[in-house]
N, C-alpha and C. Protein backbone atom coordinates (compact mmCIF):
# COMPACT_ATOMS: atom_id res chain seq x y z
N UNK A 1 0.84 -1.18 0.00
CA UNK A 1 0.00 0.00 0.00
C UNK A 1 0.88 1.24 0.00
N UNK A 2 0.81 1.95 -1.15
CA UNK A 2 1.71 3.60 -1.25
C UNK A 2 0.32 4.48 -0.34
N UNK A 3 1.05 4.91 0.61
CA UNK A 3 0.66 6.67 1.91
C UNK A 3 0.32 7.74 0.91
N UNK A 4 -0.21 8.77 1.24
CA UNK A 4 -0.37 9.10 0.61
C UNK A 4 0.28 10.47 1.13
N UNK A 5 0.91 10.89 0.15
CA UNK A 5 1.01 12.67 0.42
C UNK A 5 0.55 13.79 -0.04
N UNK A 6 0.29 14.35 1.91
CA UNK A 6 0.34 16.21 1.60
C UNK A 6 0.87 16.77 1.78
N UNK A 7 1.01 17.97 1.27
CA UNK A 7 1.55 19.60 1.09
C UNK A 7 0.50 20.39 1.20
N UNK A 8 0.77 21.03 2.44
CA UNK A 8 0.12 22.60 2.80
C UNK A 8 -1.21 22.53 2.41
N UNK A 9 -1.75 21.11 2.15
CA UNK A 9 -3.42 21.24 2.35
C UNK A 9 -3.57 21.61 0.62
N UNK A 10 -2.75 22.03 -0.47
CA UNK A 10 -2.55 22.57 -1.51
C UNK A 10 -2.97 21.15 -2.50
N UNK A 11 -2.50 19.71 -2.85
CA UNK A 11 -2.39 18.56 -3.20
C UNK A 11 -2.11 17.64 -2.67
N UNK A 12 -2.83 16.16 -2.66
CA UNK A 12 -1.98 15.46 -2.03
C UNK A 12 -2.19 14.36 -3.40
N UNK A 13 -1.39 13.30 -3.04
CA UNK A 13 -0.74 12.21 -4.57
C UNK A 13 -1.14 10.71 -3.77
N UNK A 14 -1.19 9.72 -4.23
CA UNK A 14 -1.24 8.53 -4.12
C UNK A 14 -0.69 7.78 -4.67
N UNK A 15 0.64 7.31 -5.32
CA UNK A 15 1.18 6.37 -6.40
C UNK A 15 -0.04 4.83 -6.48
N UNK A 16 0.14 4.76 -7.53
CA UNK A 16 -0.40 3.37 -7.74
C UNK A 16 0.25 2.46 -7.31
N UNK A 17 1.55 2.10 -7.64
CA UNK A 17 2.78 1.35 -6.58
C UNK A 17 4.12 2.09 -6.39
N UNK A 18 4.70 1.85 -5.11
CA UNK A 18 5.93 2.55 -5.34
C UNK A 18 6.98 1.82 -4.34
N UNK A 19 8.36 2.00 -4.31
CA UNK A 19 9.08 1.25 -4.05
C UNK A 19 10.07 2.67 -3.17
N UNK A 20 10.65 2.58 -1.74
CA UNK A 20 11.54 3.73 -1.22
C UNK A 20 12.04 3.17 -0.12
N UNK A 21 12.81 3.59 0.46
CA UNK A 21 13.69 3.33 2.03
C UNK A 21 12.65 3.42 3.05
N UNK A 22 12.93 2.45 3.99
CA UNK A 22 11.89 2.25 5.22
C UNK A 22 12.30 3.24 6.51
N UNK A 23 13.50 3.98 5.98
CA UNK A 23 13.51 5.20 7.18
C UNK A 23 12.69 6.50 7.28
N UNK A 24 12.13 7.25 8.12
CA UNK A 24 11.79 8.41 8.11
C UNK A 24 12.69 9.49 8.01
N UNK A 25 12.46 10.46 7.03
CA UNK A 25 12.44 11.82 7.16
C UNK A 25 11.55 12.68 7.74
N UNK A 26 12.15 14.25 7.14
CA UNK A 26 11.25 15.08 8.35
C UNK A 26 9.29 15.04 7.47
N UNK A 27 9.62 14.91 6.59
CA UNK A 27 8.28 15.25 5.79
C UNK A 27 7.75 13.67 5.30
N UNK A 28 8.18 12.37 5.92
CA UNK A 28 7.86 11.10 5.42
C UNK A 28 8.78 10.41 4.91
N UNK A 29 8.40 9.51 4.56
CA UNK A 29 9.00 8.70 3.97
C UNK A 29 8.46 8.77 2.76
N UNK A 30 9.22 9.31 1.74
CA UNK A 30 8.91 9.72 0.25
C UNK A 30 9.95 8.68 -0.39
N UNK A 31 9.22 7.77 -1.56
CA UNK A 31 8.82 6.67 -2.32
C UNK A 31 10.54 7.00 -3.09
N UNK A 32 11.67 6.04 -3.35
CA UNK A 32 12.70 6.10 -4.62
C UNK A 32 11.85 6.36 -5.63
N UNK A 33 11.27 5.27 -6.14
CA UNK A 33 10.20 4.89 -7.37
C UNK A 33 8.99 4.68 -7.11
N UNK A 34 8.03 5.80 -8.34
CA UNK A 34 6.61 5.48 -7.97
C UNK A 34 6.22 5.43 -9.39
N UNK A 35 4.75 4.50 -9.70
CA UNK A 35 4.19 4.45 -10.69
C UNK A 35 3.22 4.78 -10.84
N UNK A 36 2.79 5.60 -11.85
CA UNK A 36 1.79 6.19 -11.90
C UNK A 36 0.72 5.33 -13.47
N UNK A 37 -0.42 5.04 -13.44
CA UNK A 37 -0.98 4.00 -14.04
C UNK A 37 -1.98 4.96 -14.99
N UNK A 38 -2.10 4.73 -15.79
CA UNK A 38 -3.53 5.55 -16.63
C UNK A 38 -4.40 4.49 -17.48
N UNK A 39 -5.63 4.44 -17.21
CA UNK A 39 -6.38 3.60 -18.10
C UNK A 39 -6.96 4.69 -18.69
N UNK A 40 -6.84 5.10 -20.49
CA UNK A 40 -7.45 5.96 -21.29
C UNK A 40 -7.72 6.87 -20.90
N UNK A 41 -6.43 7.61 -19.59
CA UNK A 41 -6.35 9.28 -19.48
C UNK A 41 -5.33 9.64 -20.04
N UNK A 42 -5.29 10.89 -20.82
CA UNK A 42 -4.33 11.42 -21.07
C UNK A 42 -2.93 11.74 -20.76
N UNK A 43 -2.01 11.44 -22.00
CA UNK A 43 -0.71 11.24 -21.10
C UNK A 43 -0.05 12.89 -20.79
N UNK A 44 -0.59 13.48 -20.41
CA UNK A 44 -0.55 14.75 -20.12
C UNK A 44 -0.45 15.27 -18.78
N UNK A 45 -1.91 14.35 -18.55
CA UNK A 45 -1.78 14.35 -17.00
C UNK A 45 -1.11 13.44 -16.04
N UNK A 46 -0.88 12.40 -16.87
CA UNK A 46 -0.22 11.39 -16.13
C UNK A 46 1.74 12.11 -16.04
N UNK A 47 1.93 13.22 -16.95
CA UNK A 47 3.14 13.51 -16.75
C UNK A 47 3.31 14.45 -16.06
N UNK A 48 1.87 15.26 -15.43
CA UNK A 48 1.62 16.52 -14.61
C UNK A 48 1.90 15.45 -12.97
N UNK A 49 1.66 13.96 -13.19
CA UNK A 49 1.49 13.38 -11.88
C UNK A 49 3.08 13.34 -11.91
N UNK A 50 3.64 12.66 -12.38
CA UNK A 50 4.90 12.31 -12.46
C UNK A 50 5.88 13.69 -12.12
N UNK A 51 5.45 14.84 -12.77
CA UNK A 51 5.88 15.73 -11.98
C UNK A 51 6.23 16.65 -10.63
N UNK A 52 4.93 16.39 -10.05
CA UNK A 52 4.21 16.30 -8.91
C UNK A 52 5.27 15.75 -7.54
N UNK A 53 5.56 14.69 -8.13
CA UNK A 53 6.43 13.66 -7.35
C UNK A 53 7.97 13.96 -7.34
N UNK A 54 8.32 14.42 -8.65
CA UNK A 54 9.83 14.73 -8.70
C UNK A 54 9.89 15.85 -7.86
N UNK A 55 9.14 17.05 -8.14
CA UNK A 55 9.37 18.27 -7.68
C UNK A 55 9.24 18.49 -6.21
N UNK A 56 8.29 17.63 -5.73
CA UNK A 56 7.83 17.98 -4.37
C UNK A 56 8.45 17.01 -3.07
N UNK A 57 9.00 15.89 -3.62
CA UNK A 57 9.79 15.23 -3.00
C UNK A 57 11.13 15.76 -2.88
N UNK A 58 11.68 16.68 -3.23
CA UNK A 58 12.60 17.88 -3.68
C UNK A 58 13.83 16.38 -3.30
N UNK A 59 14.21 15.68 -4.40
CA UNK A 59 15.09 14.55 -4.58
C UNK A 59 14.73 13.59 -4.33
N UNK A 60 13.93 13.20 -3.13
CA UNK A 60 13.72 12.03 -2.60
C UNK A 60 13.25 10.87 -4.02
N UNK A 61 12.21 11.13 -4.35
CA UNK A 61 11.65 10.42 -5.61
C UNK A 61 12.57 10.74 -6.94
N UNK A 62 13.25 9.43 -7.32
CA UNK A 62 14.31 9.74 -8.10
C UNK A 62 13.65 9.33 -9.59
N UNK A 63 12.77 8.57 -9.62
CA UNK A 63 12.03 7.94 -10.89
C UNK A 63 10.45 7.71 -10.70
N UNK A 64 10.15 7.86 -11.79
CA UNK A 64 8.47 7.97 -11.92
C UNK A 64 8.24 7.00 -13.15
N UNK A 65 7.34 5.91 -13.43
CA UNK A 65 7.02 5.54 -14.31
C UNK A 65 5.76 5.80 -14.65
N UNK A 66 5.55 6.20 -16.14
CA UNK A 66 4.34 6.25 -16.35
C UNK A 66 3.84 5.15 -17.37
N UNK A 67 2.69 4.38 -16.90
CA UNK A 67 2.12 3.63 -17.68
C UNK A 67 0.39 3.83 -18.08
N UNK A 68 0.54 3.85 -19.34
CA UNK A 68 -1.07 4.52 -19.88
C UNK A 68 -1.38 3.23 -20.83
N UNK A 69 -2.41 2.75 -20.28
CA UNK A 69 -3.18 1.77 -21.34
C UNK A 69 -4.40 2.19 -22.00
N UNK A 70 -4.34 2.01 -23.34
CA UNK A 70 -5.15 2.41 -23.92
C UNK A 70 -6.17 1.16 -25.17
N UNK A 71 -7.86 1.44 -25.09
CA UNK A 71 -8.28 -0.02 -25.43
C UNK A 71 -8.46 -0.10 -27.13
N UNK A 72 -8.81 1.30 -27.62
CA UNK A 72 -9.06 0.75 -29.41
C UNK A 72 -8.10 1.71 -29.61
N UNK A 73 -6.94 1.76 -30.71
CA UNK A 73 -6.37 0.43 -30.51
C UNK A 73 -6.06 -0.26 -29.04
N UNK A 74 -6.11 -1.43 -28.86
CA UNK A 74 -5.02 -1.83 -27.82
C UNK A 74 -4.07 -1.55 -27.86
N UNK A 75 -2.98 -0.70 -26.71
CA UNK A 75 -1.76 -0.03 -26.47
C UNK A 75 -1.65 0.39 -25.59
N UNK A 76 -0.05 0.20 -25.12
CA UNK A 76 0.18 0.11 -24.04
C UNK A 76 1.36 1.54 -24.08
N UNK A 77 1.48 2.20 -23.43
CA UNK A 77 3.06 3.18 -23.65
C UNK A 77 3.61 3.36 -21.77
N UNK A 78 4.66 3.42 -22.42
CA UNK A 78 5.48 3.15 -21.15
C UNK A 78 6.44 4.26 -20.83
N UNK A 79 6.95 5.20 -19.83
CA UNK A 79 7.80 6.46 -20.20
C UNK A 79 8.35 5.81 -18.16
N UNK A 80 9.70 7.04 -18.29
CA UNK A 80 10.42 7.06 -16.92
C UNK A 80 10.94 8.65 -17.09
């Protein structure tokens, strides 16, 4: 189960899965790697999520995957 984080009441994020060190910092324990999943949303936003995570983890989150499935065609795209 990925925690979920907030900031200042402003956003908070949920990874779909994510993988990080089991120690605390001052603001959490923020995720190495998180994935972010899209079924037929735009990969736009899925790179606004992925952003989200780099920026606000200010290092902690070193990689983001984004995976967007999409059904006619069937397709799959994959980004880091």
């Amino acid at each position: 189960m990925v925690p979920r984080f907030n900031l200042s009441d402003i956003r908070s994020k949920e990874g779909h899965q994510a993988l990080g060190p089991t120690t605390q910092g001052a603001r959490g324990v923020w995720p190495s790697v998180v994935m972010e999943v899209g079924y037929s949303e735009a990969l736009d936003f899925l790179r606004l999520d992925a952003k989200w995570w780099l920026i606000n983890s200010v290092g902690s989150t070193q990689f983001v995957i984004i995976v967007q499935l999409m059904t006619d065609p069937f397709t799959i795209h994959i980004e880091c």
